[in-house]
Every structure is written in C-alpha cells, then in structure tokens.
Protein backbone atom coordinates (compact mmCIF):
# COMPACT_ATOMS: atom_id res chain seq x y z
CA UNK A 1 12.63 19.02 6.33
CA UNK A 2 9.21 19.37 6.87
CA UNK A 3 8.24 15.96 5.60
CA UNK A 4 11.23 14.21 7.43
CA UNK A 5 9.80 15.73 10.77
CA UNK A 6 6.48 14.48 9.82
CA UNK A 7 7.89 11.22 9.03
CA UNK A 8 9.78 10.37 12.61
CA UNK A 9 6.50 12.35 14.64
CA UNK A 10 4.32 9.73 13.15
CA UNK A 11 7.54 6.38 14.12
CA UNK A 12 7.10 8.11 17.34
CA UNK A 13 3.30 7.83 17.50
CA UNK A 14 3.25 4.31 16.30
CA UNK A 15 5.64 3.04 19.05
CA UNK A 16 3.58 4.45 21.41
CA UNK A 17 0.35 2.74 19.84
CA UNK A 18 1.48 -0.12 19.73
CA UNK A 19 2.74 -0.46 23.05
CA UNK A 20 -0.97 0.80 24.28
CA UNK A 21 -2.30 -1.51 22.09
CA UNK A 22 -0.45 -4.59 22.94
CA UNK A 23 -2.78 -6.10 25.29
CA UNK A 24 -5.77 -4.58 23.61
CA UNK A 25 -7.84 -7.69 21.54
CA UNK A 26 -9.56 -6.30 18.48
CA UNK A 27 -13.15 -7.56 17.52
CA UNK A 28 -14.04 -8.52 14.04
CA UNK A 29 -16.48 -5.93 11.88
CA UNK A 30 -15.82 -3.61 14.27
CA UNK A 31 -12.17 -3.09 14.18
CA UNK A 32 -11.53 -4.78 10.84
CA UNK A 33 -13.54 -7.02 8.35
CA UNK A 34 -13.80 -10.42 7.65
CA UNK A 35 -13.67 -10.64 4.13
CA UNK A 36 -16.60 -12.62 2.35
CA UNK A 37 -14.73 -13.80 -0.55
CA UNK A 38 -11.44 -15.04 0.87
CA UNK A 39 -8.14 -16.17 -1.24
CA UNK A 40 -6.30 -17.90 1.77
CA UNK A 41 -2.66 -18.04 1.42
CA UNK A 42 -0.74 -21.60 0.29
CA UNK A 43 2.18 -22.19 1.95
CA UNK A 44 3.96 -21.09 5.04
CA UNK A 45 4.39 -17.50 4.46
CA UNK A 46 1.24 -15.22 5.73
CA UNK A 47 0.39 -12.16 3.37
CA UNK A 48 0.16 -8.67 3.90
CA UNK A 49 -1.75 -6.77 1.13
CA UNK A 50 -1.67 -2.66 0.91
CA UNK A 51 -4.11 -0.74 -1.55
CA UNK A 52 -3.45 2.63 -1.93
CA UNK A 53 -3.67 5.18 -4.33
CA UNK A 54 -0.73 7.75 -5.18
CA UNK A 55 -3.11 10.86 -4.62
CA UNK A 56 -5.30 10.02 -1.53
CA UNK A 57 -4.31 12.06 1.88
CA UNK A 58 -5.52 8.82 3.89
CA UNK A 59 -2.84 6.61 2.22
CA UNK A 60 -0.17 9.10 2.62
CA UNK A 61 -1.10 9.64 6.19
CA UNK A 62 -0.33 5.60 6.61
CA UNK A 63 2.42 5.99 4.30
CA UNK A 64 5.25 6.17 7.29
CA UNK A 65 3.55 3.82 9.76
CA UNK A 66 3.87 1.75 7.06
CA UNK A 67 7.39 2.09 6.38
CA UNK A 68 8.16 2.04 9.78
CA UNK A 69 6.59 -1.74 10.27
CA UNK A 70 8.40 -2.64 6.99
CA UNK A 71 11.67 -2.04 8.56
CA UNK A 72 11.31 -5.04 11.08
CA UNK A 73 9.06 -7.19 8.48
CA UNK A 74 8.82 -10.87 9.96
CA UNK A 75 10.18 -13.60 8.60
CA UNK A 76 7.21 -15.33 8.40
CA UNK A 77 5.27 -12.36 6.48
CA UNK A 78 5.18 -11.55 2.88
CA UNK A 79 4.38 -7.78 1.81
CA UNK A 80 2.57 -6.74 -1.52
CA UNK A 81 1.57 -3.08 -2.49
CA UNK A 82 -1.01 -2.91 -4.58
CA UNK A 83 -2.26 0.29 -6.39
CA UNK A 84 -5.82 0.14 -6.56
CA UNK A 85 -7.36 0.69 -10.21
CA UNK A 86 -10.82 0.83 -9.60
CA UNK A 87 -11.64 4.48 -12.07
CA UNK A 88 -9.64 5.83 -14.53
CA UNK A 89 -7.70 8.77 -12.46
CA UNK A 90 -6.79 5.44 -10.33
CA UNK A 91 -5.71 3.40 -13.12
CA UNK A 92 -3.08 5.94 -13.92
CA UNK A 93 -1.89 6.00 -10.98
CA UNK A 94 -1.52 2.21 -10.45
CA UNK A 95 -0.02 2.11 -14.07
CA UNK A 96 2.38 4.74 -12.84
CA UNK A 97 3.44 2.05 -9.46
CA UNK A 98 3.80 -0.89 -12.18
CA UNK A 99 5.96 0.80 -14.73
CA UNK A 100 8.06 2.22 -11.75
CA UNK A 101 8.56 -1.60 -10.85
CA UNK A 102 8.69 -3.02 -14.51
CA UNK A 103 11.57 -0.17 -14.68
CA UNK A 104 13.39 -1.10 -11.34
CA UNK A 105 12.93 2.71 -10.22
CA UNK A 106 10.21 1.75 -7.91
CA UNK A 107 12.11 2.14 -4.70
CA UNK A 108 13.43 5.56 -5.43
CA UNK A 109 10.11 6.96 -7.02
CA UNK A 110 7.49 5.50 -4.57
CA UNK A 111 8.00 7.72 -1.64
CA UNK A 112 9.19 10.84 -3.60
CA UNK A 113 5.93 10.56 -5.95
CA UNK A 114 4.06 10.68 -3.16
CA UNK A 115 5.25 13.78 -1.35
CA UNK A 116 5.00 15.53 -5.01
CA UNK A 117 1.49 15.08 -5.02
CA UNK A 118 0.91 15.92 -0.87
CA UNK A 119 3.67 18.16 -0.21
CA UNK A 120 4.84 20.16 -3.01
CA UNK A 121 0.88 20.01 -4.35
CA UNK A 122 2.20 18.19 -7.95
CA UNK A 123 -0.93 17.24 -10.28
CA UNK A 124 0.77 14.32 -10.89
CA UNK A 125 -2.87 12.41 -11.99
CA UNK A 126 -2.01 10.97 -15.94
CA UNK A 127 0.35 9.64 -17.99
CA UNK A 128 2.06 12.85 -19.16
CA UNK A 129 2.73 14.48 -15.86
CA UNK A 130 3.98 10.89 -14.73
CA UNK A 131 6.04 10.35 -17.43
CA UNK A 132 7.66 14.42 -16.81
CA UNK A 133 7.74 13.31 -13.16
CA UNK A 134 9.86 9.72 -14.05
CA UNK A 135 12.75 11.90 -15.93
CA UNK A 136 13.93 13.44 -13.17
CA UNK A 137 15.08 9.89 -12.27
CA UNK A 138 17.11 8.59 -15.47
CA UNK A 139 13.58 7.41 -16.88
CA UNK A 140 13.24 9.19 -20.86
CA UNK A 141 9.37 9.88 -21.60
CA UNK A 142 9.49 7.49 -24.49
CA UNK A 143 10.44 4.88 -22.37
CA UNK A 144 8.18 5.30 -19.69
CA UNK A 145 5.41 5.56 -21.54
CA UNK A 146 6.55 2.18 -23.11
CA UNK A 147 6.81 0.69 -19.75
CA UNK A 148 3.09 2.41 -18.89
CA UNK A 149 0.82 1.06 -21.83
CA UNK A 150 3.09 -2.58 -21.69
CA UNK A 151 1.18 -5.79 -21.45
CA UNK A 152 2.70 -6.48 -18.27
CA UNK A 153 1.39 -3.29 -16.81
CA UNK A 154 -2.12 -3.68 -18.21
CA UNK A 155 -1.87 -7.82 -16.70
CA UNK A 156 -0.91 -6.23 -13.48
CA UNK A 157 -3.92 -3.37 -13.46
CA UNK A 158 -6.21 -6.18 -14.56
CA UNK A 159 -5.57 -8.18 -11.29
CA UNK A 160 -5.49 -5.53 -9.28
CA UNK A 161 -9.31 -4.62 -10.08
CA UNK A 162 -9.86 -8.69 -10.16
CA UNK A 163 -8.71 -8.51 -6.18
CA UNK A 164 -10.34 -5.33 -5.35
CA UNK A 165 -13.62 -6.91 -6.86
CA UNK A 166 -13.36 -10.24 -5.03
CA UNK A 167 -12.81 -8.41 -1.60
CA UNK A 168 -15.39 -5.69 -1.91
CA UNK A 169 -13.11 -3.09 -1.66
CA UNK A 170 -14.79 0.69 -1.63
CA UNK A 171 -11.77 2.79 -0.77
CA UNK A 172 -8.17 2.92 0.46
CA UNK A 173 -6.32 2.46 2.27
CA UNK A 174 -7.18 -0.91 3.13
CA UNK A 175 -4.97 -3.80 4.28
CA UNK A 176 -5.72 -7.17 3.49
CA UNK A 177 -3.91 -9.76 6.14
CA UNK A 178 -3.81 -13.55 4.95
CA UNK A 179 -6.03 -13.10 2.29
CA UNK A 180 -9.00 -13.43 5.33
CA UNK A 181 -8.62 -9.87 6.87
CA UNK A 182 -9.31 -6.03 5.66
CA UNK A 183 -8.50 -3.23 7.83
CA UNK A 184 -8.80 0.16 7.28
CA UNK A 185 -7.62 3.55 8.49
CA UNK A 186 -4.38 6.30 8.27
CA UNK A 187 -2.36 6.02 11.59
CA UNK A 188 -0.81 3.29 13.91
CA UNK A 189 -3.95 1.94 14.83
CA UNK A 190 -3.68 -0.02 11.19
CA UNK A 191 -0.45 -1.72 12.38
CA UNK A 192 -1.66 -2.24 15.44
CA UNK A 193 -4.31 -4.25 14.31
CA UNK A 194 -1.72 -5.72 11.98
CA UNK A 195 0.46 -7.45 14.15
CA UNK A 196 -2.91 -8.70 15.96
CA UNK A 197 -3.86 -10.43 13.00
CA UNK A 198 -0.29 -11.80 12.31
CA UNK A 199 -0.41 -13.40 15.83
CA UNK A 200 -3.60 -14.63 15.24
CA UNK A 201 -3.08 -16.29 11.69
CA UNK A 202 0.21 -17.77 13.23
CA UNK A 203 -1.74 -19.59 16.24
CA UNK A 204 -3.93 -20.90 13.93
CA UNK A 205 -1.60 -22.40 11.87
CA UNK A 206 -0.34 -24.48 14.93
C-alpha cells in the first residue's frame, strides 16, 4: 500500500510539473547537457535512453515519473533502459536487468526488484541473492544463473559501459534524448525537460 500511494503522489506531482513547466524553455548545461560525443539517431524514430541502477534511491525516486510518461509514449519515440555497469556491484545489477530480459521475466521483475531493494530493504547486490530473488517468479537458480554469466548478457554489459564511456556518464540517473541530450535528476522535472527535448529534436527534423 505504501508504495502504491507513493506511486500515484508522485503521477500527481508530475501532472502538475508539467503543466508549470509547459511554457518554461530550458537552457543547455544548465538544465541538461549537451553531450560531447554524440551517437545521433538514423531513421525517423527519436531515442530515449534511461541509466539506472537497481539499488540507487535517485533512480527509484524517477522510477514512477518514469512509468507514468511511458504510459502515453509517442509514436515517434523509441525507449531503451539501460542498466549502467560502470563497477562491479553495478555490473551485477545490470546482469540481473539482462537475464530478466534474456528470460522474458523482465516486465514482472523490474518494478518488484526494485521496491525489494528500497522498500522492504532486500540486499539484493550479487548474483546469489538475484538468482534467490528470480525464483519467486518461475525462474530455477540454475537457470538464472545460466541466463546471468550468458554471452548475450556479458555482449549486453559490454555496450552498456561502451555508451556510458562515450557519453561521460558519472552517475544515474541520467537520460540520454536523441543520442545529443543528457539530463539528470529524480522527479518530474526530468520529464519535463523530456518532452522539451522531444519537441525540440522533432522541429529540427522539419
């Protein structure tokens, strides 16, 4: 109950900052970055890039604005979350996302890992207390630890640093709009800035 209430107090919150926020014009390097080492997108669809990782309070404070802008995703807008890997405690973590998608559980563990760790105070930091955390969900040790030391997992760590290095990323959570953009924070101000960045990648593509 108590993290449903938290979750619709913080929908509430971002409605209202982003109707404050509508005709408010955000300034580069102050209220996000231009990144240095761009990887514009190809095609028509402009990307949307979270890094997070499964035990910082920051992410989980974004966590339900977040979800909340997911709901009404444009059409136009592709979304990738991206577990940052950047020291070993991290890299479990981000192996833990991966094998969660490489075992189509992802969408049923993603939110319910997270309150574990924030909530219910779960040290839920390496493979063994992920892989007693993933059985609760159909997912036998054996196999998730599989799924956790696969090739596809390690590929998928391996770009994730490979990113993280190209943009200069020091912490999360950070958003990464169009492959151009970073911005960083925990409430509806993130989203805010968001759709700001969405409207302005869209002109420019006219």
């Amino acid at each position: 109950m108590k993290n449903i209430l938290m979750y619709g107090f913080a929908a509430t919150m971002m409605a209202f900052s982003v109707q404050a926020s509508a005709a408010e014009q955000y300034v580069a390097d102050k209220d996000y970055t231009v990144l240095k080492n761009p990887s514009p997108d190809v095609g028509n669809k402009i990307s949307v890039r979270e890094f997070f990782w499964y035990g910082c309070p920051h992410c989980f404070k974004l966590e339900p604005y977040m979800q909340t802008w997911l709901k009404a995703l444009p059409k136009d807008v592709t979304f990738v979350r991206t577990p940052a890997a950047m020291n070993p405690v991290w890299e479990s973590g981000a192996r833990t996302y991966f094998a969660s998608e490489l075992l189509n559980v992802r969408q049923k563990t993603h939110l319910p890992l997270m309150d574990a760790i924030h909530v219910d105070n779960k040290q839920i930091f390496d493979q063994k207390s992920a892989a007693q955390f993933f059985t609760k969900y159909g997912i036998p040790e054996a196999k998730f630890n599989s799924a956790y030391n696969s090739f596809a997992v390690s590929s998928k760590v391996a770009e994730s640093n490979k990113l993280a290095q190209q943009y200069q990323l020091t912490g999360v959570p950070a958003v990464v709009v169009a492959g151009k953009y970073m911005i960083q924070g925990e409430n509806g101000r993130v989203t805010a800035i968001l759709n700001y960045l969405l409207d302005k990648e869209r002109a420019a593509k006219k």
